[in-house]
PDB file of N, CA and C in Angstrom:
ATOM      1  N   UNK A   1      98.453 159.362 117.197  1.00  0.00           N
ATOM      2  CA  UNK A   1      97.094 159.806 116.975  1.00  0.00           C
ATOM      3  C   UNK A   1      96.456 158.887 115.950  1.00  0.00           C
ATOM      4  N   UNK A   2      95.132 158.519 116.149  1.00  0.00           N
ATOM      5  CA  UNK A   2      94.591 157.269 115.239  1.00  0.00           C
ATOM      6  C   UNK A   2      93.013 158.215 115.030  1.00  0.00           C
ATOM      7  N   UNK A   3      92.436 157.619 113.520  1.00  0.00           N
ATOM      8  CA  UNK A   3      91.438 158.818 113.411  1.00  0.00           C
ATOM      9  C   UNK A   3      90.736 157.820 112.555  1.00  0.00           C
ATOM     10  N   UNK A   4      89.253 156.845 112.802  1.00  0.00           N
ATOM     11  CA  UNK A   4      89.042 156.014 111.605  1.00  0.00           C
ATOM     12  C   UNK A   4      87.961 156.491 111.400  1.00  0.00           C
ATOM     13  N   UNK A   5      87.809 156.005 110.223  1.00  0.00           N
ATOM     14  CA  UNK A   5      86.688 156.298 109.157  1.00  0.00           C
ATOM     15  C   UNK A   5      85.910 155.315 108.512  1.00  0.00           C
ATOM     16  N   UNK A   6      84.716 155.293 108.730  1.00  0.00           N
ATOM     17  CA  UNK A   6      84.001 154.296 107.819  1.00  0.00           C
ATOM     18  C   UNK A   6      83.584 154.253 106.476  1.00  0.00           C
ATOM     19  N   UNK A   7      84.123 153.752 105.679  1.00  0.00           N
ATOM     20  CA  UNK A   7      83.737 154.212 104.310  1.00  0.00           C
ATOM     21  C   UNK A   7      83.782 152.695 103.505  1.00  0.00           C
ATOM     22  N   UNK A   8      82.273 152.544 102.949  1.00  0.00           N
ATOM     23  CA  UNK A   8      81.596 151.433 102.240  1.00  0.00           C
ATOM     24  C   UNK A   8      82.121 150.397 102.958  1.00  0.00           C
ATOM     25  N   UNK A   9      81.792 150.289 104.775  1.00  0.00           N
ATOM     26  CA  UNK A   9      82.386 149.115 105.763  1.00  0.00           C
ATOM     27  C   UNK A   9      83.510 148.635 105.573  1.00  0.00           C
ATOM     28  N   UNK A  10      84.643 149.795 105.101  1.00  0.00           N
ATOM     29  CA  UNK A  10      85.996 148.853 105.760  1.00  0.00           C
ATOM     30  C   UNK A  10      86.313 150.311 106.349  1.00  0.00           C
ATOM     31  N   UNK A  11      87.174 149.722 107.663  1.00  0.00           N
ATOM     32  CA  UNK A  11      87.777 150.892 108.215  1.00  0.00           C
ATOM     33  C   UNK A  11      88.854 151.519 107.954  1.00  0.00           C
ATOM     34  N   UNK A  12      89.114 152.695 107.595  1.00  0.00           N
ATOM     35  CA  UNK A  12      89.974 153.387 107.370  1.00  0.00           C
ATOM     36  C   UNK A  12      90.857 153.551 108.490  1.00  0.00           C
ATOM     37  N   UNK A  13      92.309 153.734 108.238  1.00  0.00           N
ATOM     38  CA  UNK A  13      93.458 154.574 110.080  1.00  0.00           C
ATOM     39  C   UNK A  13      93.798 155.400 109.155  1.00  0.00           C
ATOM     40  N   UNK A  14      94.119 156.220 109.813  1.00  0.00           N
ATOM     41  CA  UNK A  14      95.248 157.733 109.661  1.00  0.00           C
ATOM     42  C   UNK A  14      95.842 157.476 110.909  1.00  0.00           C
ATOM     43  N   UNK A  15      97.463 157.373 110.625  1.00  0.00           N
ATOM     44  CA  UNK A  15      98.465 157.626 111.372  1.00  0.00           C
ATOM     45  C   UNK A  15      99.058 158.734 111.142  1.00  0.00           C
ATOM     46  N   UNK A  16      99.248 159.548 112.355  1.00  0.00           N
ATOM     47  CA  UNK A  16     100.330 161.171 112.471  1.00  0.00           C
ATOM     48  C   UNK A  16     102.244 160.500 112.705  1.00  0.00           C
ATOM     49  N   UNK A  17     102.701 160.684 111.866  1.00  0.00           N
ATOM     50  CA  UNK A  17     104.077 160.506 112.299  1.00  0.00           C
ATOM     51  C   UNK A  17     105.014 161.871 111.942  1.00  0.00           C
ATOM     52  N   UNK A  18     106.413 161.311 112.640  1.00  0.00           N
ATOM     53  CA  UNK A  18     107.899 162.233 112.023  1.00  0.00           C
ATOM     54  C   UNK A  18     108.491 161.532 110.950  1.00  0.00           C
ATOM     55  N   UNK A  19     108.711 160.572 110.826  1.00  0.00           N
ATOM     56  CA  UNK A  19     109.236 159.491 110.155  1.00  0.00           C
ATOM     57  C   UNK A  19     108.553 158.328 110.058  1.00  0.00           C
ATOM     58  N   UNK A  20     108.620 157.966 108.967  1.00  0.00           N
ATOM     59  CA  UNK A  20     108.370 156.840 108.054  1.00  0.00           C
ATOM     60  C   UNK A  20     109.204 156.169 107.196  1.00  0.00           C
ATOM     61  N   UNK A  21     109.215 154.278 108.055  1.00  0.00           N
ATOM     62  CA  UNK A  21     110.395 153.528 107.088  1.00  0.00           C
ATOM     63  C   UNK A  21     109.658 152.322 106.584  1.00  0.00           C
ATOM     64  N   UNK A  22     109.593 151.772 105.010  1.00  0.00           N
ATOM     65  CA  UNK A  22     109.213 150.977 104.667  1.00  0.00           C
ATOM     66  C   UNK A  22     110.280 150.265 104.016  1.00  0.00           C
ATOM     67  N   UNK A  23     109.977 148.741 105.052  1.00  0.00           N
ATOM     68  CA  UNK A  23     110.408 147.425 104.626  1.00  0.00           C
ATOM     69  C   UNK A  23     109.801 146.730 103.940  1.00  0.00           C
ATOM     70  N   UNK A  24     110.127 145.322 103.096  1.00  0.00           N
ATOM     71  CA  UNK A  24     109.811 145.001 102.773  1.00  0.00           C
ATOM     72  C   UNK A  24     109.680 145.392 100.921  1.00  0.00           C
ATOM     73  N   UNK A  25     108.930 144.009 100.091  1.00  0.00           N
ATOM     74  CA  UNK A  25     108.494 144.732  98.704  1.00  0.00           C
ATOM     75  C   UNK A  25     107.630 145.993  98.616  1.00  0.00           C
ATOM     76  N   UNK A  26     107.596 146.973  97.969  1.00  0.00           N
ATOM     77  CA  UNK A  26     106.735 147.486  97.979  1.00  0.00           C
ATOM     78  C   UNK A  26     107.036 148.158  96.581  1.00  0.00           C
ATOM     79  N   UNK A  27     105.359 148.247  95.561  1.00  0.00           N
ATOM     80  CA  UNK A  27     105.600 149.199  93.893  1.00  0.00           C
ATOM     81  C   UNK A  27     104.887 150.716  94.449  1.00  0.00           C
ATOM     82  N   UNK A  28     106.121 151.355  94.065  1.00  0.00           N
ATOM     83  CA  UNK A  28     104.917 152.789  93.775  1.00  0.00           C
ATOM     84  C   UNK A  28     103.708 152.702  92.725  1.00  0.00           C
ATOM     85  N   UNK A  29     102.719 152.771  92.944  1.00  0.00           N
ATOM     86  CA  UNK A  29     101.333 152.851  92.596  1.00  0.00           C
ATOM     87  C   UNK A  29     101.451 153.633  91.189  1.00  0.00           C
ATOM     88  N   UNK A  30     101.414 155.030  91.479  1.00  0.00           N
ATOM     89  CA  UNK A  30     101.784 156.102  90.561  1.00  0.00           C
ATOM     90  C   UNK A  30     102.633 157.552  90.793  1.00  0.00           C
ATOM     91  N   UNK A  31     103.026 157.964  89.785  1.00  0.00           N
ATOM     92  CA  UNK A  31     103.973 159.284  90.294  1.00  0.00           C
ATOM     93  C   UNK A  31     103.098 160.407  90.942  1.00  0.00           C
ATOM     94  N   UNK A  32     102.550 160.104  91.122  1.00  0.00           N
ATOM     95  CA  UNK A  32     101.294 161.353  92.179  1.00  0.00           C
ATOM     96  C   UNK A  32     101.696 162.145  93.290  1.00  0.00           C
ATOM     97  N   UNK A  33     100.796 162.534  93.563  1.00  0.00           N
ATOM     98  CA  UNK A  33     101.276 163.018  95.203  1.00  0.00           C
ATOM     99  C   UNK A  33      99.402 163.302  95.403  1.00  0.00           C
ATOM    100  N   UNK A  34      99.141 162.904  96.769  1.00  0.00           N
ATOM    101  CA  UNK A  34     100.297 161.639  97.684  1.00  0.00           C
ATOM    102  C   UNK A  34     100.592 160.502  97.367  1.00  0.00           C
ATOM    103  N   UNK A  35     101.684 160.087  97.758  1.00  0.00           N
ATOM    104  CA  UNK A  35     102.127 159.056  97.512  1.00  0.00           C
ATOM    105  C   UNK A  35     101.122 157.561  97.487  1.00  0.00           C
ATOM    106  N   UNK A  36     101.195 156.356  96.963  1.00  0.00           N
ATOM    107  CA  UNK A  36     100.482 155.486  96.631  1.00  0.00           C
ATOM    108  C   UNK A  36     101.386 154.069  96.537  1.00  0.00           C
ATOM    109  N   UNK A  37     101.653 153.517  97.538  1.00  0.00           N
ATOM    110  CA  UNK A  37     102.328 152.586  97.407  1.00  0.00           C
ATOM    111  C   UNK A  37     101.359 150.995  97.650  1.00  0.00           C
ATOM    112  N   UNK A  38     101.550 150.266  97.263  1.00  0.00           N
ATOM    113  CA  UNK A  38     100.785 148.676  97.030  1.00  0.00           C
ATOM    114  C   UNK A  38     102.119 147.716  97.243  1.00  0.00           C
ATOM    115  N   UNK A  39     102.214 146.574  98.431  1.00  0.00           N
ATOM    116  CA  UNK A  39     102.522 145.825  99.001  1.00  0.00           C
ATOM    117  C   UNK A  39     102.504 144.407  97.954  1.00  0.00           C
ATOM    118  N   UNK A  40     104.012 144.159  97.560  1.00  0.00           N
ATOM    119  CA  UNK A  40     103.934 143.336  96.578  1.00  0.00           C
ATOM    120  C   UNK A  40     104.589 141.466  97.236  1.00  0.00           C
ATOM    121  N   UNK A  41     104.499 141.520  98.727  1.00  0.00           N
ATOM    122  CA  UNK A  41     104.276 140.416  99.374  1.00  0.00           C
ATOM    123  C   UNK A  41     103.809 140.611 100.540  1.00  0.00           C
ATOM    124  N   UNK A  42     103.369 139.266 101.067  1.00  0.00           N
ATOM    125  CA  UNK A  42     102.738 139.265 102.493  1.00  0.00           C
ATOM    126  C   UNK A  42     104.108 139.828 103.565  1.00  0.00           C
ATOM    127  N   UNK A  43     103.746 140.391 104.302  1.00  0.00           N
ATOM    128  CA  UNK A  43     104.743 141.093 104.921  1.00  0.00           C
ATOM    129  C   UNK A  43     105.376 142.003 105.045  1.00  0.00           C
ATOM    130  N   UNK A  44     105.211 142.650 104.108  1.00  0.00           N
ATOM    131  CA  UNK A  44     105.361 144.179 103.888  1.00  0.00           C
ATOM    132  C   UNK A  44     105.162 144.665 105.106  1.00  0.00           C
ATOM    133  N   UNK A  45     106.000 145.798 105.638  1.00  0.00           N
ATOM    134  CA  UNK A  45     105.736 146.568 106.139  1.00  0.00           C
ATOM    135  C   UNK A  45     105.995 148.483 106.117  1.00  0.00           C
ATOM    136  N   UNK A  46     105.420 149.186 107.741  1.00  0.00           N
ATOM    137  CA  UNK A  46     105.896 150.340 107.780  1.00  0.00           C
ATOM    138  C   UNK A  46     106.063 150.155 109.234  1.00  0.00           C
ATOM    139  N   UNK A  47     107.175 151.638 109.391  1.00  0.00           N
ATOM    140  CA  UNK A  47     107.044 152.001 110.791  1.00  0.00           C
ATOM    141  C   UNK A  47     106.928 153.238 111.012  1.00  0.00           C
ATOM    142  N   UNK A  48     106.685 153.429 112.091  1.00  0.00           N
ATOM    143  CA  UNK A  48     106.366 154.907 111.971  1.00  0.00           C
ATOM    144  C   UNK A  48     106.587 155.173 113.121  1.00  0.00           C
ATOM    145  N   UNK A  49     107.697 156.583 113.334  1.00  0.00           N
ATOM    146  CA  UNK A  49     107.777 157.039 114.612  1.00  0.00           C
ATOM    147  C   UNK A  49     107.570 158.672 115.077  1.00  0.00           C
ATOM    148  N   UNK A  50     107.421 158.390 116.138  1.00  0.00           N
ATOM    149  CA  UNK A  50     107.191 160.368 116.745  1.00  0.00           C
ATOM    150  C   UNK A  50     108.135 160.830 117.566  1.00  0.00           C
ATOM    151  N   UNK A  51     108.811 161.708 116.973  1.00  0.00           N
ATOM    152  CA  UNK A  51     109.975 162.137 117.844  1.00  0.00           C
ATOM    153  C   UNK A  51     110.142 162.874 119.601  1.00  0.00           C
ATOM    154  N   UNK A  52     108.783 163.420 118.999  1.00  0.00           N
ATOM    155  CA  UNK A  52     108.918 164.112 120.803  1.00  0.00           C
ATOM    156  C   UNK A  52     108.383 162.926 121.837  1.00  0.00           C
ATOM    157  N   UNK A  53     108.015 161.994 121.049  1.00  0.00           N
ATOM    158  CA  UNK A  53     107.263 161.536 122.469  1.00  0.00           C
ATOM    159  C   UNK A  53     108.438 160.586 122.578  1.00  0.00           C
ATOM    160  N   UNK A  54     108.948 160.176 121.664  1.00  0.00           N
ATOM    161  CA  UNK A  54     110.058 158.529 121.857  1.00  0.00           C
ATOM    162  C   UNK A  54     109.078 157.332 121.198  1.00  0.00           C
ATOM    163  N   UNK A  55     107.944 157.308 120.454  1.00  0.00           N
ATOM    164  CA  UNK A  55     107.395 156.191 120.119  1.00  0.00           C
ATOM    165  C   UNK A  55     107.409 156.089 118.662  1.00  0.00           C
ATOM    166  N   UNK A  56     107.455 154.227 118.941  1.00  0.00           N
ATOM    167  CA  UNK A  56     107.319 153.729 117.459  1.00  0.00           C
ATOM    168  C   UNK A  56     106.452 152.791 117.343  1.00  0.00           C
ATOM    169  N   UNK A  57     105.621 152.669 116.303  1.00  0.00           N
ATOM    170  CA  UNK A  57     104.459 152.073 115.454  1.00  0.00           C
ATOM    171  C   UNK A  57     104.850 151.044 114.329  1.00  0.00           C
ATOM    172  N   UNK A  58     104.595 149.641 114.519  1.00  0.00           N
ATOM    173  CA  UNK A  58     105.008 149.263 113.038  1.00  0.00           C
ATOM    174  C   UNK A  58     103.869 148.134 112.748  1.00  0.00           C
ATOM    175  N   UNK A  59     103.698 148.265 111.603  1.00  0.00           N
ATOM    176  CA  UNK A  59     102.381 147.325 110.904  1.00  0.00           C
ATOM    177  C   UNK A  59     103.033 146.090 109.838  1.00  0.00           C
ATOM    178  N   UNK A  60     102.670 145.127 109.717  1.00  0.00           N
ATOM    179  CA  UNK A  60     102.668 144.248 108.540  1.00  0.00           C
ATOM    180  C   UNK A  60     101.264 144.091 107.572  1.00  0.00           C
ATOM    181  N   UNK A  61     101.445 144.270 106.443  1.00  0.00           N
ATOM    182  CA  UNK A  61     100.259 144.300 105.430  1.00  0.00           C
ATOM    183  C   UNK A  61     100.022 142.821 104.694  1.00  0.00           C
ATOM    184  N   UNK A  62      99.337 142.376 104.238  1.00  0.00           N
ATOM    185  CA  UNK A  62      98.946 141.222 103.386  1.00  0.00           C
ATOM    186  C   UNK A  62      99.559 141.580 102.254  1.00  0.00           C
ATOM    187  N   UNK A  63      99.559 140.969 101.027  1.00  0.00           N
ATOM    188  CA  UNK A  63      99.833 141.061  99.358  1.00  0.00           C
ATOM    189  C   UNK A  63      98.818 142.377  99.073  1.00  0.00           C
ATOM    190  N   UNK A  64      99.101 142.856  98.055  1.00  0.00           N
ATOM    191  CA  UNK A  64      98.244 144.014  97.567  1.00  0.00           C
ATOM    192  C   UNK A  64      97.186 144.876  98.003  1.00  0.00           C
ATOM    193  N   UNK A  65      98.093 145.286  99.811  1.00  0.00           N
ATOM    194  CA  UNK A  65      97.279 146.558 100.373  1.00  0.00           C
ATOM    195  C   UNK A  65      97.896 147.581  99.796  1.00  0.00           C
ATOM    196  N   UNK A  66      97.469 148.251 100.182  1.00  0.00           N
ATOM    197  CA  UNK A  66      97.467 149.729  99.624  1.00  0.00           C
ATOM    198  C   UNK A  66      97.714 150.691 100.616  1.00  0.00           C
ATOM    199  N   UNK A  67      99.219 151.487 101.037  1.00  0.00           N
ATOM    200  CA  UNK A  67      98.828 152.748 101.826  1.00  0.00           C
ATOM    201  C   UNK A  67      99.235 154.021 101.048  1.00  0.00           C
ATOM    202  N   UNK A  68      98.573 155.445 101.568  1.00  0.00           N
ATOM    203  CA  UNK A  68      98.711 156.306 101.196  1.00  0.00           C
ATOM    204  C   UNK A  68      99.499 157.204 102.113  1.00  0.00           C
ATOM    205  N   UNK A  69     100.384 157.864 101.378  1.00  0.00           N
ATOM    206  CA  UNK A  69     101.917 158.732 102.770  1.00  0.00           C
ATOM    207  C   UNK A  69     101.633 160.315 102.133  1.00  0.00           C
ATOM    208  N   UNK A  70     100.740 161.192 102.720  1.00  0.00           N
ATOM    209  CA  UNK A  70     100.943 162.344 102.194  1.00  0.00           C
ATOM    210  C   UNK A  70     101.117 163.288 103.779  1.00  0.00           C
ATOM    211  N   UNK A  71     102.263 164.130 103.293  1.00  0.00           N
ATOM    212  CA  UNK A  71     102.733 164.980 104.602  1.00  0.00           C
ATOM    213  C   UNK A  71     102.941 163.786 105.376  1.00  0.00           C
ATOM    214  N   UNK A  72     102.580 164.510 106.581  1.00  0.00           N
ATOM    215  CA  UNK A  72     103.163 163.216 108.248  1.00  0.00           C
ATOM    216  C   UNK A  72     102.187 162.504 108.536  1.00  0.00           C
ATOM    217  N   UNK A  73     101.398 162.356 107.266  1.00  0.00           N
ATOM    218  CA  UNK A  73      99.959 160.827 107.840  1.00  0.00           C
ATOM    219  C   UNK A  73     100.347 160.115 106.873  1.00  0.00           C
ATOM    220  N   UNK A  74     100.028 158.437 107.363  1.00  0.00           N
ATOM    221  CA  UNK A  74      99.892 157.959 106.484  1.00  0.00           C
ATOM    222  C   UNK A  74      97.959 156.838 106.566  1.00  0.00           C
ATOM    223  N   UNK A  75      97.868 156.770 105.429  1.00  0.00           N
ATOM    224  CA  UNK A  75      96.640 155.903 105.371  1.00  0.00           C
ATOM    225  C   UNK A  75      96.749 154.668 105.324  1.00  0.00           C
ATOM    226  N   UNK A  76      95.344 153.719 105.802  1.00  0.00           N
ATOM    227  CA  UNK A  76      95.715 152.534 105.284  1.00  0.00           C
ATOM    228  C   UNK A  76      94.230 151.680 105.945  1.00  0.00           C
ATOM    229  N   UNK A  77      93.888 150.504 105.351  1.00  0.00           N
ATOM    230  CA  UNK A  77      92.727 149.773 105.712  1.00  0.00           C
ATOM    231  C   UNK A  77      93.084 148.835 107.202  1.00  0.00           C
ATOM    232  N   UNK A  78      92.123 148.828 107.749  1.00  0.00           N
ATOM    233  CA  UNK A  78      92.808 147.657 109.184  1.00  0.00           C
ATOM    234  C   UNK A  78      92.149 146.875 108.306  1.00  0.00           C
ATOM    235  N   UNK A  79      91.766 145.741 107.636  1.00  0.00           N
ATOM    236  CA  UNK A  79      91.688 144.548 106.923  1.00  0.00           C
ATOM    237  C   UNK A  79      92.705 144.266 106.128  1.00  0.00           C
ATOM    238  N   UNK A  80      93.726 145.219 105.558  1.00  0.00           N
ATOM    239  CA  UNK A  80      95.460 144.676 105.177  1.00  0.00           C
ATOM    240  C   UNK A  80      96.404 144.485 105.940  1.00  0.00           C
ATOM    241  N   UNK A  81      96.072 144.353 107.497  1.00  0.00           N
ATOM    242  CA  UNK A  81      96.692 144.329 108.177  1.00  0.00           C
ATOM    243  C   UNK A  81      97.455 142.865 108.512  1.00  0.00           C
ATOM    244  N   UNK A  82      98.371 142.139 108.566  1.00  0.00           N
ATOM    245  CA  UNK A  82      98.411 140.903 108.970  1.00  0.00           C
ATOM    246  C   UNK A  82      98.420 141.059 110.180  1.00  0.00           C
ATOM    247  N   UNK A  83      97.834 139.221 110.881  1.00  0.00           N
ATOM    248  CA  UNK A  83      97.407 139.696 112.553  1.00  0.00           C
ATOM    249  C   UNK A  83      98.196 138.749 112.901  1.00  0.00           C
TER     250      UNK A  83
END
């Protein structure tokens, strides 16, 4: 499920997952909730999968994107995306 949002022209995703695995560097942001993690090389990634259906999702980010993991979404800009 993909859900974007426009906010001050960059687009927002929300991804619905079961699981979530992150490769790559990555700093926790802050002890918060939700979670706040920032991509501390090019390449970073996530994946993300859904159990009932059998599918998996995986993204690579640039240097210092930013996603947010609260419950089974996670956030994130399509302009940190590497293409």
């Amino acid at each position: 499920m993909k859900i974007n949002n426009q906010t001050y022209g960059r687009c927002k995703t929300q991804k619905l997952f079961d699981t979530c695995k992150i490769t790559g560097r990555w700093k926790r942001a802050d002890n918060s909730v939700p979670r706040k993690y920032i991509a501390t090389e090019d390449g970073a990634s996530i994946e993300l999968s859904i159990m009932d259906g059998d599918y998996t999702e995986s993204f690579r980010f640039k240097k210092n994107s930013t996603i947010i993991i609260k419950d089974s979404i996670t956030e994130f800009y399509e302009r940190d995306l590497l293409r």
